[in-house]
Every structure is written in structure tokens, then in C-alpha cells.
Protein backbone atom coordinates (compact mmCIF):
# COMPACT_ATOMS: atom_id res chain seq x y z
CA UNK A 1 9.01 -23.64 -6.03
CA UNK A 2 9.02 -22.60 -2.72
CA UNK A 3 7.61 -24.48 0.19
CA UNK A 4 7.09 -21.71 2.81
CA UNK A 5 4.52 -20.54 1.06
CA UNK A 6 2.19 -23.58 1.85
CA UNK A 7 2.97 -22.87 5.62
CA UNK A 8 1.24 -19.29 5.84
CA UNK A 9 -2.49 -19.20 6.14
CA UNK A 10 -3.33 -17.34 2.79
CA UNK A 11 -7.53 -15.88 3.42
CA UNK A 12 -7.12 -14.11 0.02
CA UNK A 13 -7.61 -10.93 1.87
CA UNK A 14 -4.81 -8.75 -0.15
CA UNK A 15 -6.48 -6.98 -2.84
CA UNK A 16 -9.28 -6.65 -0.42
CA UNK A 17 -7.20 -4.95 2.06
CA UNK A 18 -5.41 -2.57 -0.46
CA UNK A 19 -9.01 -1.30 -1.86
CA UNK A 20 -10.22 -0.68 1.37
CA UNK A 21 -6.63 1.59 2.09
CA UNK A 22 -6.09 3.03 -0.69
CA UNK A 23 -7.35 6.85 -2.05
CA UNK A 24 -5.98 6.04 -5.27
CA UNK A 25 -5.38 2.24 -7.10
CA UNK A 26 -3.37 1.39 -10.52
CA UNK A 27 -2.24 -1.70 -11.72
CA UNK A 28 -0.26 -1.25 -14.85
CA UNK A 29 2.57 -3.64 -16.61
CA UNK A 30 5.79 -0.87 -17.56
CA UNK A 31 7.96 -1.48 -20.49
CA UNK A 32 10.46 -3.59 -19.02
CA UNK A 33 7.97 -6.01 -18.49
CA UNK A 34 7.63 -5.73 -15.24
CA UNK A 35 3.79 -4.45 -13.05
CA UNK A 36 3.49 -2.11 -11.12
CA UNK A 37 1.00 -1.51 -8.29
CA UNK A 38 0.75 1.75 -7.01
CA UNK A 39 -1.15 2.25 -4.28
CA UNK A 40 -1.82 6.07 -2.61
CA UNK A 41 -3.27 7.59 0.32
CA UNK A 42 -3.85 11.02 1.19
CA UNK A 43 -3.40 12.04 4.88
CA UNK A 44 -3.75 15.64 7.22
CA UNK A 45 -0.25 15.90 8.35
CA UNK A 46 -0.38 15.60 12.34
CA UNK A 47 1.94 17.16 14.82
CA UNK A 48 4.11 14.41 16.81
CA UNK A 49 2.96 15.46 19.95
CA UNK A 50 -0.71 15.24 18.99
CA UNK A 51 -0.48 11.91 17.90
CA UNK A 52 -2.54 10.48 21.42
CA UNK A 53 -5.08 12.32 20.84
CA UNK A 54 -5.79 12.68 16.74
CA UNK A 55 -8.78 10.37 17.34
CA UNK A 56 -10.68 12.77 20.11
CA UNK A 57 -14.19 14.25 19.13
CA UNK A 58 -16.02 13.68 16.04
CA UNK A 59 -15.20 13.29 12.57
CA UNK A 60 -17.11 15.43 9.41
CA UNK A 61 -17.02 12.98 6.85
CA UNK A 62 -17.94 15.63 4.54
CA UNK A 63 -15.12 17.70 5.41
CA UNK A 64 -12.47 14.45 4.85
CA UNK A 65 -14.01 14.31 1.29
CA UNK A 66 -13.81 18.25 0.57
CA UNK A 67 -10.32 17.47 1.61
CA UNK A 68 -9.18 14.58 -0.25
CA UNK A 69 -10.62 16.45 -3.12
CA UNK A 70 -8.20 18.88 -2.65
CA UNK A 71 -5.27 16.97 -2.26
CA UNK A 72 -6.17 15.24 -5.45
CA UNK A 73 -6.21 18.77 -7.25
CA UNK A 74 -2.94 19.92 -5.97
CA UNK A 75 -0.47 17.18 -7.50
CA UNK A 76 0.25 19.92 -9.60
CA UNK A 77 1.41 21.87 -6.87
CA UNK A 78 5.59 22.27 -6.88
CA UNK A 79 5.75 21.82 -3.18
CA UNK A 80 3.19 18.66 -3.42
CA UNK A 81 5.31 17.25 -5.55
CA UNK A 82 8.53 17.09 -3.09
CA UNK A 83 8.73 14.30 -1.24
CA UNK A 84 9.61 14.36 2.20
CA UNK A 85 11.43 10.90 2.89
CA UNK A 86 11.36 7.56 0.44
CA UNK A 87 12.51 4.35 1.08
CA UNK A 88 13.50 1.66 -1.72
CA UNK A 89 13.96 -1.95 -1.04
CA UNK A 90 15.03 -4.75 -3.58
CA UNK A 91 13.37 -8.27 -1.94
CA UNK A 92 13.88 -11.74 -3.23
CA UNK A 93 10.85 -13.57 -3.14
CA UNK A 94 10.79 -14.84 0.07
CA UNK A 95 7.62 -13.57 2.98
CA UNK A 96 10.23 -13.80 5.29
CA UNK A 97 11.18 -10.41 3.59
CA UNK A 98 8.47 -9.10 5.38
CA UNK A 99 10.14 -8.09 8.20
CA UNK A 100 12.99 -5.96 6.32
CA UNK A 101 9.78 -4.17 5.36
CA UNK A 102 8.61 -2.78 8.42
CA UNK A 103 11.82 -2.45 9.03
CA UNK A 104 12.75 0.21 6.77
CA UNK A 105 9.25 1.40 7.24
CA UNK A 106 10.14 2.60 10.88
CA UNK A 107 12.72 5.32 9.30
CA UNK A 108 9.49 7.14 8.19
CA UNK A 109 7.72 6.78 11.85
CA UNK A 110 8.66 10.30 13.12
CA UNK A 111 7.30 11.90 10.17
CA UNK A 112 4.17 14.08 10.83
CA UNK A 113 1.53 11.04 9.65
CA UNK A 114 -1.26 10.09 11.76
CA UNK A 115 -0.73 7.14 13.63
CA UNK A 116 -4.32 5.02 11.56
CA UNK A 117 -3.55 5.91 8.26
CA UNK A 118 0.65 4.92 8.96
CA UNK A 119 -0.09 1.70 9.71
CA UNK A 120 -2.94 1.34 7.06
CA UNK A 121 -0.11 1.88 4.91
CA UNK A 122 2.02 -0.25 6.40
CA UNK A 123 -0.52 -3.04 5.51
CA UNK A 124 -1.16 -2.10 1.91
CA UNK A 125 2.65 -2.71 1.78
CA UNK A 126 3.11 -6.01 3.37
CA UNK A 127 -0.04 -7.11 1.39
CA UNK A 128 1.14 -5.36 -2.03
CA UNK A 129 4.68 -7.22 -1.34
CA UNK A 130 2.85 -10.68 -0.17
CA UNK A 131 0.50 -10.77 -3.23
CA UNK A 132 3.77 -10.33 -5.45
CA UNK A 133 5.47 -13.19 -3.90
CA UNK A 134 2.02 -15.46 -3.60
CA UNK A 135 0.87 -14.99 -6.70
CA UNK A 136 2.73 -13.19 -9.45
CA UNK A 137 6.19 -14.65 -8.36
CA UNK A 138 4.35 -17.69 -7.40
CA UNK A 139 6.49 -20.41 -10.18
CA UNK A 140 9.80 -17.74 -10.20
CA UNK A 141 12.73 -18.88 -8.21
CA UNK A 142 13.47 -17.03 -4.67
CA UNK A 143 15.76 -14.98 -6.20
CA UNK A 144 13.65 -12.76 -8.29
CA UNK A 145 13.77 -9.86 -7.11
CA UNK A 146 10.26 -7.61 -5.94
CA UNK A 147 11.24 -3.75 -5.85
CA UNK A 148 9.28 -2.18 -3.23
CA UNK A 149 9.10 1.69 -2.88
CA UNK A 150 7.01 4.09 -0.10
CA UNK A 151 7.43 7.84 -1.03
CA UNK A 152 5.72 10.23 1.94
CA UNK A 153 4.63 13.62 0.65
CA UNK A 154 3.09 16.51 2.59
CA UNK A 155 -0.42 15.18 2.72
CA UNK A 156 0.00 11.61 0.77
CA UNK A 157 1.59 8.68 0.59
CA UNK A 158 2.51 6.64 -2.58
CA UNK A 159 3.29 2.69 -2.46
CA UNK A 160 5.06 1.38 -5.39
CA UNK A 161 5.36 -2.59 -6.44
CA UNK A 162 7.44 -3.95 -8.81
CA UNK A 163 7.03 -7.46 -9.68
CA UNK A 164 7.93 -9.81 -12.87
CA UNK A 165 4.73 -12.21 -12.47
CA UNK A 166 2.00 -12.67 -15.69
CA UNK A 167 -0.02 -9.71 -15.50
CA UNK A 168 -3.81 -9.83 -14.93
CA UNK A 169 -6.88 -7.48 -14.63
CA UNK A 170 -6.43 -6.14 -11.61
CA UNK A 171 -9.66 -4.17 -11.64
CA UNK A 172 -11.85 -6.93 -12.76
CA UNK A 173 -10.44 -9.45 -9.42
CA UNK A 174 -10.95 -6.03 -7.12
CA UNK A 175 -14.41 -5.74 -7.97
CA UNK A 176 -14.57 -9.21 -7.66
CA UNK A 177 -13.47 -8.71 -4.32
CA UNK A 178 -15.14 -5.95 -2.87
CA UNK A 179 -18.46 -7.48 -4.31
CA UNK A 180 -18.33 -10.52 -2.44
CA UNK A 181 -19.61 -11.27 1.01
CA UNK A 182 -17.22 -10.44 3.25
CA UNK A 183 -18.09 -10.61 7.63
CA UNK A 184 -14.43 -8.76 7.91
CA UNK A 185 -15.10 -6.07 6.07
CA UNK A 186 -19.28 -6.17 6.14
CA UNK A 187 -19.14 -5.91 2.88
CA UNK A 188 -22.63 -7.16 0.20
């Protein structure tokens, strides 16, 4: 086992974090034996010189939803479908990994994503990747390897974890989660 991972404050914020980022959740164990956590957010591409000011005036929540609805609807769409840029990363399980994450991550920085949701997604990923190694790689030697994956389409985002941990209800400990008292999040 690996000591490190007693020297890293752990708040048991992870699955917390990735319900509050993510548009769309699954948590599903594949064939090989392996599960996989994929998480996805939907975005309104940005132009890279508006990036300053994508957070002037207000905000129609209404219209986000509408929106999101949308994107949701056309998966089906050929040109949805094509992604952009992906990156693929093969970790051992070590949180010093972390760093080769972001990383690789910057390769995807001048694509047209605005600036909140990128690094949103840049958390779900280091907290996808630090849940494998904390918990489902938790007894596995360092060398077992956690596949990592970010995929950037048109107007979404897809996160994809790999790990060879036990599996576990995933939904069951997010509501568990996201039900408790939480001053971070104000959550009831």
C-alpha cells in the first residue's frame, strides 16, 4: 500500500464535486472488468477573444435549460458526434499523476470552451482520477494502471475513467452525498 495517500487531506468531496459538474453521470463496470465513470458536460462554444468577457450581463436560466435540452437531443447529430480534440492518458496509481493531467489538459485550452465550465472540467477530472486512486485502487499496487480519457465535442465534453477497483453503487453514495449537509456547497 501506498503511503502518500495518508499525506493528502482527503474531505470526501469527489463524488460531490463531479455531481455538482456534471450534465450527465454513469458509473458502469465494462466487460473486462474494469468501471468506468463517465462524466459529461454540455457547453456554448465561445470565441477566444471573448473569453474576458463571457461572464458580462445576466444569465436566463431558462434559456441554459432550453439549451442543454437541445444538446442532449442532438447526439444523434453526425457532426455532434465528431470530436474536436481527445486526449488519452494511462496513470499508475500514484496522485502525483495529477499533474501529467492538467498537463495534457492544457493541449485542449485554445479550443473554443468557456473559461468556467473548462476548468469545472478540469476538476471532475482530477477528482474522477483521485477517487480511482483513493478508493477503488486503494489495496492495488502503484502500478495499476487508471486510463483517463477527455473527448471535447462542439458543445460537450465527455470524461472517461477507467479503473480496476471493486465496483460499488455509485448512485446510491451520490445521493448520499448530495443529501447531506454540506456549508461548501449549501446543500440540505
Amino acid at each position: 500500500m501506498r503511503d502518500n495517500l495518508d499525506e493528502i487531506p482527503s474531505g470526501g468531496m469527489g463524488i460531490k464535486v463531479i455531481g455538482k459538474i456534471a450534465d450527465e453521470l454513469s458509473y458502469t463496470r465494462n466487460s473486462d472488468n474494469r468501471n468506468h465513470l463517465l462524466i459529461v458536460k454540455y457547453y456554448k462554444p465561445s470565441e477566444q477573444n471573448d473569453r474576458a468577457d463571457r461572464f458580462k450581463g445576466s444569465i436566463d436560466v431558462l434559456d441554459i435549460f432550453k439549451w442543454r435540452s437541445k444538446q442532449r437531443d442532438s447526439k444523434s447529430d453526425p457532426v455532434s458526434c465528431q470530436p474536436l480534440q481527445q486526449i488519452s492518458l494511462k496513470l499508475n496509481t500514484d496522485l502525483k499523476a495529477v499533474t501529467q493531467i492538467l498537463s495534457r489538459m492544457e493541449q485542449l485550452d485554445s479550443l473554443p470552451i468557456p473559461e468556467a465550465v473548462w476548468h469545472q472540467c478540469k476538476l471532475a477530472a482530477i477528482e474522477g482520477f483521485t477517487n480511482a486512486v483513493r478508493h477503488a485502487h486503494k489495496d492495488l499496487p502503484e502500478a495499476t494502471e487508471i486510463e483517463l480519457e477527455v473527448t471535447v465535442f462542439n458543445e460537450r465534453i465527455e470524461i472517461a475513467i477507467w479503473d480496476w477497483g471493486k465496483p460499488f453503487d455509485f448512485q446510491a453514495k451520490l445521493l448520499e452525498e448530495l443529501q447531506e449537509k454540506s456549508p461548501f456547497w449549501g446543500l440540505n
